[in-house]
C-alpha atoms as a PDB file:
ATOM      1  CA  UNK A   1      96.640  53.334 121.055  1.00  0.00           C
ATOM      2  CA  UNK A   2      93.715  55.731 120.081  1.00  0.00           C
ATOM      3  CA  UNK A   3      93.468  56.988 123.771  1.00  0.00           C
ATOM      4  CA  UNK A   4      97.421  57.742 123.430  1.00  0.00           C
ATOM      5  CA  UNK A   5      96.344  59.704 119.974  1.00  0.00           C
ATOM      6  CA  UNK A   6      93.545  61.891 121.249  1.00  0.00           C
ATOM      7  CA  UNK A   7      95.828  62.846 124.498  1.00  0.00           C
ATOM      8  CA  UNK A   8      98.475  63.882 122.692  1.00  0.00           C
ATOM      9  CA  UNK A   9      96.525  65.646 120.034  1.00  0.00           C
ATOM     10  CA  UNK A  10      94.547  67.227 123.355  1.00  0.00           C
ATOM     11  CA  UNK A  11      98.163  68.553 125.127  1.00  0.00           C
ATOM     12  CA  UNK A  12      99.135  69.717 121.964  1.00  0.00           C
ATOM     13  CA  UNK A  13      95.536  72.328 121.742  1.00  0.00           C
ATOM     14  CA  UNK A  14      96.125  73.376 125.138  1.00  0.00           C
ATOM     15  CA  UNK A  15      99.867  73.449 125.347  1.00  0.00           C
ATOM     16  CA  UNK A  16     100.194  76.959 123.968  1.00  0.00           C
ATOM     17  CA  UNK A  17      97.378  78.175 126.485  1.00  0.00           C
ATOM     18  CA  UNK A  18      99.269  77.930 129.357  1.00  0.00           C
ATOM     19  CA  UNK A  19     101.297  81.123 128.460  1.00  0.00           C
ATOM     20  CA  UNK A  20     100.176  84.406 128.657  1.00  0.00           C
ATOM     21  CA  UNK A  21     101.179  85.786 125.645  1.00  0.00           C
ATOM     22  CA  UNK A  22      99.472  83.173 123.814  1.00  0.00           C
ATOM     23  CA  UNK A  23      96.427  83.387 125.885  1.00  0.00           C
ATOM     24  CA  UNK A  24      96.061  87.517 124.824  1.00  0.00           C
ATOM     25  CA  UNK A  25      96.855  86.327 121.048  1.00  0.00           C
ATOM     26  CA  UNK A  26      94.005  84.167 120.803  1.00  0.00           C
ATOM     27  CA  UNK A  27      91.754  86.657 122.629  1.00  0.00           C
ATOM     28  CA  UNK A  28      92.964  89.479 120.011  1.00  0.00           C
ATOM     29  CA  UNK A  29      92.745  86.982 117.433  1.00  0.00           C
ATOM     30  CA  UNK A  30      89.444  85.671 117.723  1.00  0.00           C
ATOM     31  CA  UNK A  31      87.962  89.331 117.926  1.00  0.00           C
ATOM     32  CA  UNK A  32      89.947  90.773 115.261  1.00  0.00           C
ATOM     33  CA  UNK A  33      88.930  87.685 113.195  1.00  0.00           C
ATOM     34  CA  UNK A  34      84.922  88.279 113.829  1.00  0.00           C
ATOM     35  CA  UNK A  35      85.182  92.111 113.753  1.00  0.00           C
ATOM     36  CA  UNK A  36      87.074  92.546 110.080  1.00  0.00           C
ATOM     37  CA  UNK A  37      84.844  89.550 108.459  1.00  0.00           C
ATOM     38  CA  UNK A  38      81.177  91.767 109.738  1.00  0.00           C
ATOM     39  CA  UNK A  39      82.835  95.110 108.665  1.00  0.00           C
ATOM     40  CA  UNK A  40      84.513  93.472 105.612  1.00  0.00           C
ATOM     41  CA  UNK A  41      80.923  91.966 104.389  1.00  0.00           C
ATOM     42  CA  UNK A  42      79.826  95.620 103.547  1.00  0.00           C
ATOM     43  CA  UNK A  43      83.092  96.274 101.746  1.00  0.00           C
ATOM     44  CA  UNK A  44      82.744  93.144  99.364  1.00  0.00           C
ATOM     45  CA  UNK A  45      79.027  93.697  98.704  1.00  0.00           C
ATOM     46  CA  UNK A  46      79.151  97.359  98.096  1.00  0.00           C
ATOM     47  CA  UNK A  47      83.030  96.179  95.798  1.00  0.00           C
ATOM     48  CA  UNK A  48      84.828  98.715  97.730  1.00  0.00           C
ATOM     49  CA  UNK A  49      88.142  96.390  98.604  1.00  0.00           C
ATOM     50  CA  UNK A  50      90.269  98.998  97.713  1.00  0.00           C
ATOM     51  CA  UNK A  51      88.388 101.386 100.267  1.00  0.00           C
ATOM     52  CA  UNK A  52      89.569  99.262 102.754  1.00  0.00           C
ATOM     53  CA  UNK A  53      93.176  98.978 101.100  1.00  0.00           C
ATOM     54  CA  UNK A  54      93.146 102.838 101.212  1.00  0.00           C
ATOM     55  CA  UNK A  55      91.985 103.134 104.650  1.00  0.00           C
ATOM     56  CA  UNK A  56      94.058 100.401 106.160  1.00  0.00           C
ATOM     57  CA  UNK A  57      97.340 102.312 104.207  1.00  0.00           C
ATOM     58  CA  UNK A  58      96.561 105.849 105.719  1.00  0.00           C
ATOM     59  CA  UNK A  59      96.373 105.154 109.020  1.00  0.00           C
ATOM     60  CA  UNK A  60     100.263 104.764 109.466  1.00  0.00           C
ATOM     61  CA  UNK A  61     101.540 108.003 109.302  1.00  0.00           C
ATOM     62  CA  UNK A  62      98.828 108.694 112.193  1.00  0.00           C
ATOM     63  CA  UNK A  63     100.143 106.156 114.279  1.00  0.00           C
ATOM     64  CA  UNK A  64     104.076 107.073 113.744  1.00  0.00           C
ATOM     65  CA  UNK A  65     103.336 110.550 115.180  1.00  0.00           C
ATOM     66  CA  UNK A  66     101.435 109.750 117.960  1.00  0.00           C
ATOM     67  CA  UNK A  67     104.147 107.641 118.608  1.00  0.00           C
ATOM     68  CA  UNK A  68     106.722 110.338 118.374  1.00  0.00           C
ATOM     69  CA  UNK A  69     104.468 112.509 120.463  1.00  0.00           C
ATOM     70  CA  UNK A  70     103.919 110.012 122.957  1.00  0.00           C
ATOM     71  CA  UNK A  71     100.099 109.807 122.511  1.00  0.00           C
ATOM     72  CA  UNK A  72      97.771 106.576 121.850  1.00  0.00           C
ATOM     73  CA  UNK A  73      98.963 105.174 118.612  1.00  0.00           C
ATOM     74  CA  UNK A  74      95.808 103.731 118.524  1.00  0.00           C
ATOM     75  CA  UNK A  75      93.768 107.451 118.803  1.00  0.00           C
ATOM     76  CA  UNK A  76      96.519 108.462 115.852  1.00  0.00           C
ATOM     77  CA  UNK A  77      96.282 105.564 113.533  1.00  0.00           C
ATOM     78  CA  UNK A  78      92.198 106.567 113.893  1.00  0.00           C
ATOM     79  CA  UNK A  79      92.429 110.101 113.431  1.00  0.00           C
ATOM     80  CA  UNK A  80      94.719 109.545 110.349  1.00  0.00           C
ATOM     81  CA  UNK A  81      92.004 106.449 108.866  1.00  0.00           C
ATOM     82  CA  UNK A  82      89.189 109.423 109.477  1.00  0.00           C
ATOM     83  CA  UNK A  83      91.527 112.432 107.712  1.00  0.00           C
ATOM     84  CA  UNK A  84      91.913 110.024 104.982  1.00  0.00           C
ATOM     85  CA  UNK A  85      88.700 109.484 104.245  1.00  0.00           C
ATOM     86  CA  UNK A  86      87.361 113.051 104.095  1.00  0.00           C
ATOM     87  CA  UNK A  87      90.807 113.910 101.800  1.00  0.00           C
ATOM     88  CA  UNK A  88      88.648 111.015  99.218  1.00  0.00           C
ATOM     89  CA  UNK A  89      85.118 112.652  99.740  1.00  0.00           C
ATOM     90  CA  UNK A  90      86.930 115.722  99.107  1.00  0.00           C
ATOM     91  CA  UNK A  91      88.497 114.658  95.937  1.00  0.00           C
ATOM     92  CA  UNK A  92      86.030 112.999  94.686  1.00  0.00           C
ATOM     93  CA  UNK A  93      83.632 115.501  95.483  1.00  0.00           C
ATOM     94  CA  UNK A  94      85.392 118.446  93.832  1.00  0.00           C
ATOM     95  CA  UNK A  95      86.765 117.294  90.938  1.00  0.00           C
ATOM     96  CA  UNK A  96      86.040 115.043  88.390  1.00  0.00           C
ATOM     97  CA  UNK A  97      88.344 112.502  89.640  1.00  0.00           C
ATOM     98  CA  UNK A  98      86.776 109.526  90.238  1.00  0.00           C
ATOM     99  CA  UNK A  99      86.749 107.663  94.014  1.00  0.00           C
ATOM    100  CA  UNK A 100      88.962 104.561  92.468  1.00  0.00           C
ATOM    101  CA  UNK A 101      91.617 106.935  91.638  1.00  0.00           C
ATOM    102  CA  UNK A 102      91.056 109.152  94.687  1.00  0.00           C
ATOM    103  CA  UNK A 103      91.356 106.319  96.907  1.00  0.00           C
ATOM    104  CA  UNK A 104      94.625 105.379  95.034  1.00  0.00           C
ATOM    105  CA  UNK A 105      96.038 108.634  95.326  1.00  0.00           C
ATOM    106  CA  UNK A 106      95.434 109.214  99.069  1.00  0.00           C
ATOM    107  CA  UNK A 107      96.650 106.019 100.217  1.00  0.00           C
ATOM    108  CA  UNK A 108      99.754 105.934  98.220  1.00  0.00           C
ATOM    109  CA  UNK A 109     100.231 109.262  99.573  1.00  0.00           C
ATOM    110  CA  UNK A 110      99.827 108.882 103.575  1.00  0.00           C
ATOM    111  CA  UNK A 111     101.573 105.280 103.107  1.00  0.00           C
ATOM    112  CA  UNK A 112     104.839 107.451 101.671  1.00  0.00           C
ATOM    113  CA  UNK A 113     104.423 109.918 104.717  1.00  0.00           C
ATOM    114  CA  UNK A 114     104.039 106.726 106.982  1.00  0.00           C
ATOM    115  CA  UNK A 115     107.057 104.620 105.697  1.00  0.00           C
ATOM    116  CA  UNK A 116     109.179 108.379 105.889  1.00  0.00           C
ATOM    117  CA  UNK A 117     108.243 109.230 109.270  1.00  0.00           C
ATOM    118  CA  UNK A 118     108.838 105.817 110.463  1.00  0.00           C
ATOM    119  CA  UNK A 119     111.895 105.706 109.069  1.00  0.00           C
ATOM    120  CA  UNK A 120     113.111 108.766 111.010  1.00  0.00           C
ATOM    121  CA  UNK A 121     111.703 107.553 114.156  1.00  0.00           C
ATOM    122  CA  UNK A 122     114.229 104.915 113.667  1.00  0.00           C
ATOM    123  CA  UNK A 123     117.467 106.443 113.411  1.00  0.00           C
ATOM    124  CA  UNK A 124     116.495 108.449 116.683  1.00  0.00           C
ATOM    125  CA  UNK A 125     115.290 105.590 118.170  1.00  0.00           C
ATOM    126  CA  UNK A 126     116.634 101.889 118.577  1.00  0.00           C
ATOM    127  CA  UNK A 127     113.241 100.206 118.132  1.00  0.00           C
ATOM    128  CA  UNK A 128     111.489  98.334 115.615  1.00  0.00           C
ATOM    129  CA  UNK A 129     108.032  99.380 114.249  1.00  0.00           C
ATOM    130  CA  UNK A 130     107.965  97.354 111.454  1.00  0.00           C
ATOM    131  CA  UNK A 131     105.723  95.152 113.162  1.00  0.00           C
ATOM    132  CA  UNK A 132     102.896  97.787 112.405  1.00  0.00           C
ATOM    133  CA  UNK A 133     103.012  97.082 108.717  1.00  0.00           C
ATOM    134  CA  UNK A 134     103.125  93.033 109.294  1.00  0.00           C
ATOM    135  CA  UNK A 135     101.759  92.760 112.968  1.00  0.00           C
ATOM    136  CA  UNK A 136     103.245  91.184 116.033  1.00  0.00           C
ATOM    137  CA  UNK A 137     100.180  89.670 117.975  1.00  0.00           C
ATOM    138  CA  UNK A 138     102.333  87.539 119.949  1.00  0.00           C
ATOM    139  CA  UNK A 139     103.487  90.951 122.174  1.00  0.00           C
ATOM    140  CA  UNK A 140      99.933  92.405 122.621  1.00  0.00           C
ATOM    141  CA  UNK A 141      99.754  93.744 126.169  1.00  0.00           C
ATOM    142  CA  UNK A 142      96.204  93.461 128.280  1.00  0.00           C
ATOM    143  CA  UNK A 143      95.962  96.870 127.745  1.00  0.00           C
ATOM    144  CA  UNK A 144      96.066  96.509 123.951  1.00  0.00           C
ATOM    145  CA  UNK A 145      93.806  93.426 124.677  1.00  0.00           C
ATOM    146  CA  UNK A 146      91.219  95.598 126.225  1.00  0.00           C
ATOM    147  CA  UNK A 147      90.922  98.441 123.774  1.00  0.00           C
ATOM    148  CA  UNK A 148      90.731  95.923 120.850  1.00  0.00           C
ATOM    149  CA  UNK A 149      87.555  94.753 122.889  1.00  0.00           C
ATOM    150  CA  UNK A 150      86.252  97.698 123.176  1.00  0.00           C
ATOM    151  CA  UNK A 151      86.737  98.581 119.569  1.00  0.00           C
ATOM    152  CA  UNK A 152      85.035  95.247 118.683  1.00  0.00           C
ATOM    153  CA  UNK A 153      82.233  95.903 120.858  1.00  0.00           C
ATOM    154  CA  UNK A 154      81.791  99.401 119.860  1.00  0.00           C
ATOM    155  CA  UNK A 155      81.458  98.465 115.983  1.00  0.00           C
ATOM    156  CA  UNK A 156      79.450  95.753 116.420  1.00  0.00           C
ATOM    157  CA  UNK A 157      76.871  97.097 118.464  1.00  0.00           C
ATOM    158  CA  UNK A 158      76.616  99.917 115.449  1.00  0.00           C
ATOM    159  CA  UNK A 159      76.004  97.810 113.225  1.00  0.00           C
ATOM    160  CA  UNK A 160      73.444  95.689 115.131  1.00  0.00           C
ATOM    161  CA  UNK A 161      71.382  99.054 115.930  1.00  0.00           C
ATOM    162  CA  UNK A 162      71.664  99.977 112.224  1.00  0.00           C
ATOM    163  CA  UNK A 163      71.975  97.320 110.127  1.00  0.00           C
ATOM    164  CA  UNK A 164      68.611  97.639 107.984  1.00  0.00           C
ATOM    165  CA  UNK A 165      69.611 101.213 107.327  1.00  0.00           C
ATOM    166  CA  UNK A 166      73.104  99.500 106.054  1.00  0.00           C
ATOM    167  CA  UNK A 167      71.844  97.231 104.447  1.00  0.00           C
ATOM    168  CA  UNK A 168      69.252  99.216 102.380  1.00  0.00           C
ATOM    169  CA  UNK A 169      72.228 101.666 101.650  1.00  0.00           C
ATOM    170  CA  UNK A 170      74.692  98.953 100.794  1.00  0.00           C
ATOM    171  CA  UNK A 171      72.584  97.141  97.875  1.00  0.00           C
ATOM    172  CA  UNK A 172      70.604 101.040  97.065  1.00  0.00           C
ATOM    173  CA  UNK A 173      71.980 103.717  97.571  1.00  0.00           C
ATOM    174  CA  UNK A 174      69.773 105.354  95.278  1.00  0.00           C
ATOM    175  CA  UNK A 175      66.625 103.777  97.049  1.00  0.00           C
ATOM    176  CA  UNK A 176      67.656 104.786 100.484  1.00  0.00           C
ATOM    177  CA  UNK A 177      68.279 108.371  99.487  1.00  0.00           C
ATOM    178  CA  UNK A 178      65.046 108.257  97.952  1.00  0.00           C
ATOM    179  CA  UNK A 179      63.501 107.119 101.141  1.00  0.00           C
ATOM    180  CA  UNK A 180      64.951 109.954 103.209  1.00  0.00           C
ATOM    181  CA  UNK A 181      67.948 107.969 104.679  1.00  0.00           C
ATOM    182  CA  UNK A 182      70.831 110.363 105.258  1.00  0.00           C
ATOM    183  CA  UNK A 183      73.104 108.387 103.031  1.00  0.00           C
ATOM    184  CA  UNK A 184      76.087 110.500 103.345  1.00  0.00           C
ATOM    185  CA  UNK A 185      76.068 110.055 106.737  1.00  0.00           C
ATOM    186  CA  UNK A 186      75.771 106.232 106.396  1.00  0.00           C
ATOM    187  CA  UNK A 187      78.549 106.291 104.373  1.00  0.00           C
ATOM    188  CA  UNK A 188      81.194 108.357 106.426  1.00  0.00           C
ATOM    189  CA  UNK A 189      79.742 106.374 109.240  1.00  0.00           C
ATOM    190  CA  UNK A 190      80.942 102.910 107.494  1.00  0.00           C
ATOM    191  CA  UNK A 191      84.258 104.705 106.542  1.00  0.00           C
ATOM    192  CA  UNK A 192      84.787 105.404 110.216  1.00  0.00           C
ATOM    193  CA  UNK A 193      83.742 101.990 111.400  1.00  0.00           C
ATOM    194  CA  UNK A 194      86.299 100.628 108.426  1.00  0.00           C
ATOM    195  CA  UNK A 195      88.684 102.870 110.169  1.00  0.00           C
ATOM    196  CA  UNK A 196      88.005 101.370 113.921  1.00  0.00           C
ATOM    197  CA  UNK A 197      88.198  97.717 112.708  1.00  0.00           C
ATOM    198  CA  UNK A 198      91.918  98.631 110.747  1.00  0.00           C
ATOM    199  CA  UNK A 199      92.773 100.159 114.262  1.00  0.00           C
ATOM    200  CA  UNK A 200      92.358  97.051 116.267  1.00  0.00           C
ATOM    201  CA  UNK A 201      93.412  94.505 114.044  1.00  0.00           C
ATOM    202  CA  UNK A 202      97.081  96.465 113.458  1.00  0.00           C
ATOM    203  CA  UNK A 203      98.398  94.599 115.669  1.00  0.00           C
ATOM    204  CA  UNK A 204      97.466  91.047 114.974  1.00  0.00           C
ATOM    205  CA  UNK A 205      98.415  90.970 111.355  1.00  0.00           C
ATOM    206  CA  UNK A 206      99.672  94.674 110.444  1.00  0.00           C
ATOM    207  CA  UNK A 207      98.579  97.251 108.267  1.00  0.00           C
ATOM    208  CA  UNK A 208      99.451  95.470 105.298  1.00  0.00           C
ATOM    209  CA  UNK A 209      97.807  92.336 105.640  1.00  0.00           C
ATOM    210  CA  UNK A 210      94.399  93.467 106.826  1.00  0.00           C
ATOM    211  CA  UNK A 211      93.116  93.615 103.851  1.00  0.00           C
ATOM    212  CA  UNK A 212      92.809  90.140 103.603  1.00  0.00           C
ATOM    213  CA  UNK A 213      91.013  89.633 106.815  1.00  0.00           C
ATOM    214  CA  UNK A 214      88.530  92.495 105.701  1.00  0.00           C
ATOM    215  CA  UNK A 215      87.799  90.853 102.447  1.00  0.00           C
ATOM    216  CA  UNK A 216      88.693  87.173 102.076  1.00  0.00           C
ATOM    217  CA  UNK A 217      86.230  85.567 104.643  1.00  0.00           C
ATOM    218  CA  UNK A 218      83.207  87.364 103.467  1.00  0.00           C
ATOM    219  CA  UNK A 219      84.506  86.617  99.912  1.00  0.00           C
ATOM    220  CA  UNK A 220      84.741  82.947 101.123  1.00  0.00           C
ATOM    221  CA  UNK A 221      81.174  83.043 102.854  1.00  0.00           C
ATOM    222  CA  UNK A 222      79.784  85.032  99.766  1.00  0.00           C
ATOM    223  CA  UNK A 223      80.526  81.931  97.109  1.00  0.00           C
ATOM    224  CA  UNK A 224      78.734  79.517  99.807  1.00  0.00           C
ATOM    225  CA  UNK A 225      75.520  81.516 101.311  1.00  0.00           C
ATOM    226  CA  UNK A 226      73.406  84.321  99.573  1.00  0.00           C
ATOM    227  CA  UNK A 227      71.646  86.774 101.744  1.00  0.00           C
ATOM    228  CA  UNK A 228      74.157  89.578 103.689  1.00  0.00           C
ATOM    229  CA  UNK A 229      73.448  88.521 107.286  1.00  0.00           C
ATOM    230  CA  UNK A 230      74.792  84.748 106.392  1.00  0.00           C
ATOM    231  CA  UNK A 231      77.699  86.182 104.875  1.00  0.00           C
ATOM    232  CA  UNK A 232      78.071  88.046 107.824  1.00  0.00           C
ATOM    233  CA  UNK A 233      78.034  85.227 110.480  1.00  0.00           C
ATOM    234  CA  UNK A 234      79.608  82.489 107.971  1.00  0.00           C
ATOM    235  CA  UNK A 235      82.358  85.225 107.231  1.00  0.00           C
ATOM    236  CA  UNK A 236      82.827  85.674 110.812  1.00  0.00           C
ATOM    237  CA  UNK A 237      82.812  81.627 111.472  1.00  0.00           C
ATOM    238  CA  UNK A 238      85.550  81.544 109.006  1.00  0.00           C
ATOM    239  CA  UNK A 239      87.379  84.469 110.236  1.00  0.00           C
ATOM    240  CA  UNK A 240      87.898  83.298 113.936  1.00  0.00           C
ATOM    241  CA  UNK A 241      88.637  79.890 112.555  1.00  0.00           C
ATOM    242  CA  UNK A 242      91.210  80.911 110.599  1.00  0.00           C
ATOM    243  CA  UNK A 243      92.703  83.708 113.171  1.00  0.00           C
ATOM    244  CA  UNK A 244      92.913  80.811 115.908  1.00  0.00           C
ATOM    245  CA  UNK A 245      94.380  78.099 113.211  1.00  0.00           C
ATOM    246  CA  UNK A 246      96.810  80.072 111.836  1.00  0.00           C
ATOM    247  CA  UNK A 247      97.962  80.998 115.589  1.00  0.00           C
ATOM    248  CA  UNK A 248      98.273  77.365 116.248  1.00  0.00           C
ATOM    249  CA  UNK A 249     100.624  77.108 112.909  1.00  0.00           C
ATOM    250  CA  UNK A 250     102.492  80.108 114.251  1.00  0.00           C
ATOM    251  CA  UNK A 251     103.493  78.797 117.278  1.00  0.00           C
ATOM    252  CA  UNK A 252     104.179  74.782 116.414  1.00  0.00           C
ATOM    253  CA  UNK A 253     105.546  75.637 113.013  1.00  0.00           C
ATOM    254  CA  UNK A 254     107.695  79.301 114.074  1.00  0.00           C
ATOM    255  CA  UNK A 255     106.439  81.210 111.650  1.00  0.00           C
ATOM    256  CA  UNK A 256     105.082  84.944 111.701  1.00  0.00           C
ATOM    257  CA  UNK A 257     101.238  85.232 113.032  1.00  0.00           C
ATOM    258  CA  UNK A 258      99.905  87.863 111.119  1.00  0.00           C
ATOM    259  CA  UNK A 259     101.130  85.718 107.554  1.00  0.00           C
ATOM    260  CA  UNK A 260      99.758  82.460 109.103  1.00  0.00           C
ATOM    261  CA  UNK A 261      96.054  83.609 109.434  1.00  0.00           C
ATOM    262  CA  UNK A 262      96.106  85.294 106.256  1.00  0.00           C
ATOM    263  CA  UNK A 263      97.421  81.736 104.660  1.00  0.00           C
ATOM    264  CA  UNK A 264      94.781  79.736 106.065  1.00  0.00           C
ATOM    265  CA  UNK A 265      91.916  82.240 105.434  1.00  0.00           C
ATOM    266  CA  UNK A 266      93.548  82.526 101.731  1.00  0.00           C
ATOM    267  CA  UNK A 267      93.465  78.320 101.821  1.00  0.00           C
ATOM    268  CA  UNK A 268      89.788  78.494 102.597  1.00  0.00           C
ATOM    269  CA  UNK A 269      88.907  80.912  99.878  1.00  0.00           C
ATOM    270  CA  UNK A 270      90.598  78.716  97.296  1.00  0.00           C
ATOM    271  CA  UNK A 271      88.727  75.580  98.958  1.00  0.00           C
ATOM    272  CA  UNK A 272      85.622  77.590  98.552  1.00  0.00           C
ATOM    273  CA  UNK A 273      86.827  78.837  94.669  1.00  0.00           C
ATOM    274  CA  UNK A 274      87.120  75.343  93.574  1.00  0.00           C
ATOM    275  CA  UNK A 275      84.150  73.539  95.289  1.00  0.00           C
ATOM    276  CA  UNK A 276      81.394  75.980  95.935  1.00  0.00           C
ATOM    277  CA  UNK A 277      78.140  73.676  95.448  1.00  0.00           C
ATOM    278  CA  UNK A 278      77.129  77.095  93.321  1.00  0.00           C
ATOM    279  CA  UNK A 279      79.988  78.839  92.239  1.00  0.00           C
ATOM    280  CA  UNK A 280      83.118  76.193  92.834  1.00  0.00           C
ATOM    281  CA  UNK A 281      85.356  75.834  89.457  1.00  0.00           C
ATOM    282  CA  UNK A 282      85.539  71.991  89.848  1.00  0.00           C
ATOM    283  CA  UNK A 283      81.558  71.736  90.525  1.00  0.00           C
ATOM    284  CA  UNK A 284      80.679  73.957  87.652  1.00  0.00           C
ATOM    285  CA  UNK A 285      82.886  72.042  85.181  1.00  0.00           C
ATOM    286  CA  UNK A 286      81.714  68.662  86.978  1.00  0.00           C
ATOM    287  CA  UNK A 287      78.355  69.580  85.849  1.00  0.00           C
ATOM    288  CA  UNK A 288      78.827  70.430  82.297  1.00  0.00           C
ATOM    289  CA  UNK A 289      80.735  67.156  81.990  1.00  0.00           C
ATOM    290  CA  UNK A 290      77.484  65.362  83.280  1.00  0.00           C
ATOM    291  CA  UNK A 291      75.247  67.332  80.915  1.00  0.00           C
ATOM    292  CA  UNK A 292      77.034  67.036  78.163  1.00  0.00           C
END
């Protein structure tokens, strides 16, 4: 009776492999999944979520016109994530708006000019690109499989040649200025490498929902580990996990991809909220309960 168990519960893992639709997924998945949690850890250190939110919002419009010019939507949703970023350093630079409300204003802005242009793409054109705001893994094509592993690669071999730069910059900025680090130039650098890791995860879970990949594992791995590089790898552990679980829910279950992983990795962070051995909600009270 147990053998019968753990064979079925085997055929089940591997049934969805033996497509090839689901066998790109998980690929895109699993690298999307380690990618956003290593970028993301910067983000939720430094408590720039919403420069991420920003980023992740202006890169539509750049992808509808390359799509209308028949270019790499991929080259336009990048060039758009980089314009939007030097329209907040411009802001925030030259007035005495601050880079919350910059941030807020660009990416309401290019998010309009996205949803508009999109929107007239579609009455010339009987196709659907909503899946760029929620994501549609399960149609990535090899050759959308390859340049999200390239992307992947590219990032994290930056931050592996510079991460004690980064990470002097991301907990003193002051400091590393002091020291003679060219801190402006770290810090368009992480914008751009925001702006590559919103690129290739567009497709697995959408414009919108990236945030949540960027932010929630290293949020998770934050409330359970202290130091940045543990965040980075736990963050990353939890990341693919969750990218390959909720693909599993998507396909035995039917329901979207891109929603699924963001579910589970949102399940985790609440797991993590409540029972954190140094920050969990249901530990800390356990304790004062004891105490008292």
């Amino acid at each position: 009776m147990q053998r019968n168990w753990e064979g079925s519960k085997m055929i089940n893992l591997i049934e969805p492999l033996q497509y090839g639709f689901m066998q790109r997924s998980l690929i895109v998945a699993i690298l999307v999944g380690l990618l956003c949690a290593v970028v993301g850890s910067y983000l939720m250190v430094q408590r720039l979520a919403l420069l991420g939110d920003a980023i992740s919002h202006s890169v539509l419009p750049g992808l509808a016109i390359a799509f209308m010019v028949g270019a790499n939507i991929f080259v336009g949703a990048f060039i758009a994530g980089v314009v939007s970023t030097l329209c907040i350093a411009v802001i925030k630079e030259r007035s005495p708006i601050k880079e919350d409300a910059a941030m807020g204003i660009v990416f309401s802005a290019f998010f309009a000019l996205g949803v508009t242009l999109i929107t007239v793409i579609q009455k010339d054109n009987k196709i659907d690109l909503n899946h760029f705001l929620f994501g549609n893994i399960l149609s990535v094509t090899p050759g959308e499989v390859r340049d999200t592993a390239i992307i992947a690669a590219i990032v994290l071999v930056i931050i592996f040649l510079f991460y004690k730069e980064l990470l002097f910059y991301t907990f003193d900025p002051l400091g590393a200025q002091a020291a003679g680090l060219p801190v402006n130039r770290l810090n368009f650098g992480l914008m751009l490498l925001i702006a590559l890791t919103i690129v290739a995860s567009m497709k697995a879970v959408g414009v919108i929902l990236v945030l949540s990949l960027l932010i929630t594992p290293g949020a998770t791995a934050y409330l359970l580990v202290k130091r940045l590089h543990e965040v980075m790898i736990l963050g990353a552990v939890i990341g693919v996990f969750s990218s390959i679980s909720g693909m599993y829910l998507s396909y035995f279950l039917n329901i979207p991809s891109g929603p699924a992983i963001v579910l589970v990795v949102s399940g985790l962070f609440i797991l993590s909220l409540l029972f954190s051995p140094h920050h969990g909600i249901l530990v800390m009270k356990s304790a004062k309960v004891v105490s008292d």
